[in-house]
Protein backbone atom coordinates (compact mmCIF):
# COMPACT_ATOMS: atom_id res chain seq x y z
CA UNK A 1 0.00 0.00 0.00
CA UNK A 2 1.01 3.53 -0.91
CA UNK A 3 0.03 7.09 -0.20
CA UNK A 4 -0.85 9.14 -3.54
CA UNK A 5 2.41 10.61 -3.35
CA UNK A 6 4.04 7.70 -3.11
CA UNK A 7 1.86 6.35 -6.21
CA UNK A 8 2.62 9.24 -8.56
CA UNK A 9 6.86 8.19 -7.97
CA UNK A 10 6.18 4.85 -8.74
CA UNK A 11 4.38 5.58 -11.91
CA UNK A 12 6.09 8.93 -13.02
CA UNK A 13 2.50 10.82 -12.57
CA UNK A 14 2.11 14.72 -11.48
CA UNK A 15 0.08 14.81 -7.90
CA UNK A 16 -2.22 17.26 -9.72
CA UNK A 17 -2.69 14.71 -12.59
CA UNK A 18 -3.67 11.81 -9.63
CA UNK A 19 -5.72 14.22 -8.05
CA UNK A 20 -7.77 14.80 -11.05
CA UNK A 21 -8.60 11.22 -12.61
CA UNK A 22 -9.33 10.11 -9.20
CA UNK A 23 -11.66 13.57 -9.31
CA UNK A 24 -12.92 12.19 -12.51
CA UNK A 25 -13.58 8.74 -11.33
CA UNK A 26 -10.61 7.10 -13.13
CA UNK A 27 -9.15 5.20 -10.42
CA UNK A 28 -11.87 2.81 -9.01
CA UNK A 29 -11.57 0.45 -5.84
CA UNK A 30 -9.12 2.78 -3.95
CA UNK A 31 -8.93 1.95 -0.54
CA UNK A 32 -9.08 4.45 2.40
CA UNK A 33 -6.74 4.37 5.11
CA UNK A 34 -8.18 5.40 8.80
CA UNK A 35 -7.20 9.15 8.10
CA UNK A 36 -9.10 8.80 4.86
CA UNK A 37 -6.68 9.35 2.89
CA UNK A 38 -6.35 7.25 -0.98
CA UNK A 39 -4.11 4.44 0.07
CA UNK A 40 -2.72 2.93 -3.39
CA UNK A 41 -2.55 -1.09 -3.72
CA UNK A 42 -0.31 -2.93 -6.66
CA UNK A 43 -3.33 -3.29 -9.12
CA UNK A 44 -4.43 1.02 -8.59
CA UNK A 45 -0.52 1.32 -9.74
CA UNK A 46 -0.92 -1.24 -12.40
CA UNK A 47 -4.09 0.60 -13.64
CA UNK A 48 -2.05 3.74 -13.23
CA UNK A 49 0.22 2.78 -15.56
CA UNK A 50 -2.30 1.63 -17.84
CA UNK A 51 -4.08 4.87 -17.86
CA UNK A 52 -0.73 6.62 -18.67
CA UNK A 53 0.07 4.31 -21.69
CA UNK A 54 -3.49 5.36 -22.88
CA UNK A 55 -3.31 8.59 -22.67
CA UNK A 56 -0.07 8.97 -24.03
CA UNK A 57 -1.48 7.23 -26.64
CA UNK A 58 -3.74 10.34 -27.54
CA UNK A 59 -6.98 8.80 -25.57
CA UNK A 60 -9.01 11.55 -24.28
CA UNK A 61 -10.42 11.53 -20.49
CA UNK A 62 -13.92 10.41 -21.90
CA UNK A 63 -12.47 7.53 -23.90
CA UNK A 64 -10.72 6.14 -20.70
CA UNK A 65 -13.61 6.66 -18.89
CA UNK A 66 -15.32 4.22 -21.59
CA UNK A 67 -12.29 1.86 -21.75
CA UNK A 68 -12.44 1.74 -17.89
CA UNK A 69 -16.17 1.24 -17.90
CA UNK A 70 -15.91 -1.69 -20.64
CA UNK A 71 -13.31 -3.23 -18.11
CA UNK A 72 -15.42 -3.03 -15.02
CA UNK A 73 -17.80 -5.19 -16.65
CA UNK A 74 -15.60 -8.05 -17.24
CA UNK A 75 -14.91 -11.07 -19.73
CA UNK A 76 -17.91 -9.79 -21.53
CA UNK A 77 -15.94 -6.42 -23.38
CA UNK A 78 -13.03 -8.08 -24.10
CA UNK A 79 -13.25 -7.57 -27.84
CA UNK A 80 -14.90 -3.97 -27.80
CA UNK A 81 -11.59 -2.96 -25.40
CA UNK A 82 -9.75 -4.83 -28.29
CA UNK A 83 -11.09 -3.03 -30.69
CA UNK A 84 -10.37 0.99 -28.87
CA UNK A 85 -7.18 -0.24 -28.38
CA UNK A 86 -6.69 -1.48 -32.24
CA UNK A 87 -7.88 2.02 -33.08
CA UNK A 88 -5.67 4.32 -31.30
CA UNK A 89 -3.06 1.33 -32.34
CA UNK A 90 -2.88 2.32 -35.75
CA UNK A 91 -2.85 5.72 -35.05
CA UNK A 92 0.39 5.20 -33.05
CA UNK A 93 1.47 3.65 -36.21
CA UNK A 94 0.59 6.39 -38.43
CA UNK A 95 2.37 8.57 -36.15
CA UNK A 96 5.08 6.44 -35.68
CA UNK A 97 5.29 6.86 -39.76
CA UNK A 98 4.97 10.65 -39.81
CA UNK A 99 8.09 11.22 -37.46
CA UNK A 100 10.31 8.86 -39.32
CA UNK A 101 9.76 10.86 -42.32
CA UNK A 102 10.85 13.98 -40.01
CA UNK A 103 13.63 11.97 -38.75
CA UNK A 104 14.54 11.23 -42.36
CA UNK A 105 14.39 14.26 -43.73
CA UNK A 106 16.65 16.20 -40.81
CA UNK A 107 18.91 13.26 -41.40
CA UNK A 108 19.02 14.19 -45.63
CA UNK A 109 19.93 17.71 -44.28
CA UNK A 110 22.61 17.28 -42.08
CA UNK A 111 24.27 15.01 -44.78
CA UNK A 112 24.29 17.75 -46.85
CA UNK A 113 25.47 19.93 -44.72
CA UNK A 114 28.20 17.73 -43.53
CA UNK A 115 28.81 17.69 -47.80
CA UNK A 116 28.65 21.11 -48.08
CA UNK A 117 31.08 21.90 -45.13
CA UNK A 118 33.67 19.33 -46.68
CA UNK A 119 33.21 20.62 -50.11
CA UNK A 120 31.86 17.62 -51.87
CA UNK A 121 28.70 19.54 -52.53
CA UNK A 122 27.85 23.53 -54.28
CA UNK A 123 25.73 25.36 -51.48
CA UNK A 124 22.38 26.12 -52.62
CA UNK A 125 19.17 27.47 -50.88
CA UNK A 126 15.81 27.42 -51.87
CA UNK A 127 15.32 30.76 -49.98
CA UNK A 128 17.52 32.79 -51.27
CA UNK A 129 19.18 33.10 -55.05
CA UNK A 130 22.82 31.66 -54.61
CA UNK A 131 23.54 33.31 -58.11
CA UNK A 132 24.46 36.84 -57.12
């Protein structure tokens, strides 16, 4: 058992973030130590950890909320949670796509600029004329 500070080291979570999904009701089954405070077991961390993949994973508070519902219930929403997490899946993927193009392109650039520097490539610039 941990206090919510403790929780947030574990999981690498701001106290302000904590304190606001447990606001909203995303972190069921907390227990209550006598002073009432939130006293975190290994599952609320594992489920903390969860909810940080997912919303690093671009899934809004009210789509957690949903995923989180659809797990309460069970065996029974297996394939619907399948099937948000297949979604925001691909978009990872797409993502995943976009920045290796960035990562590609800054990569093209500093190869020519490591050319130009060594002088196996004539400087040119698309923003300004290299003629004058």
């Amino acid at each position: 058992m941990c206090t919510i500070r403790e929780a947030c080291n574990r999981v690498g979570m701001s106290y302000d973030t904590l304190k606001f999904y447990c606001k909203e009701g995303l972190v069921p089954n907390v227990k209550r130590d006598k002073n009432n405070y939130r006293d975190f077991d290994e599952k609320n961390i594992k489920w903390l950890e969860g909810l940080l993949c997912l919303r690093r994973c671009g899934m809004s508070i009210n789509d957690m909320k949903e995923y989180m519902n659809l797990c309460i219930q069970g065996f029974s929403t297996i394939m619907e949670r399948k099937e948000i997490l297949d979604v925001h899946r691909a978009k990872l993927v797409e993502n995943i796509k976009e920045i290796q193009k960035s990562i590609d392109y800054i990569d093209y650039k500093r190869q020519y600029y490591d050319d130009v520097a060594s002088g196996r490539t004539q400087y040119s610039s698309n923003l300004i004329d290299n003629d004058k």
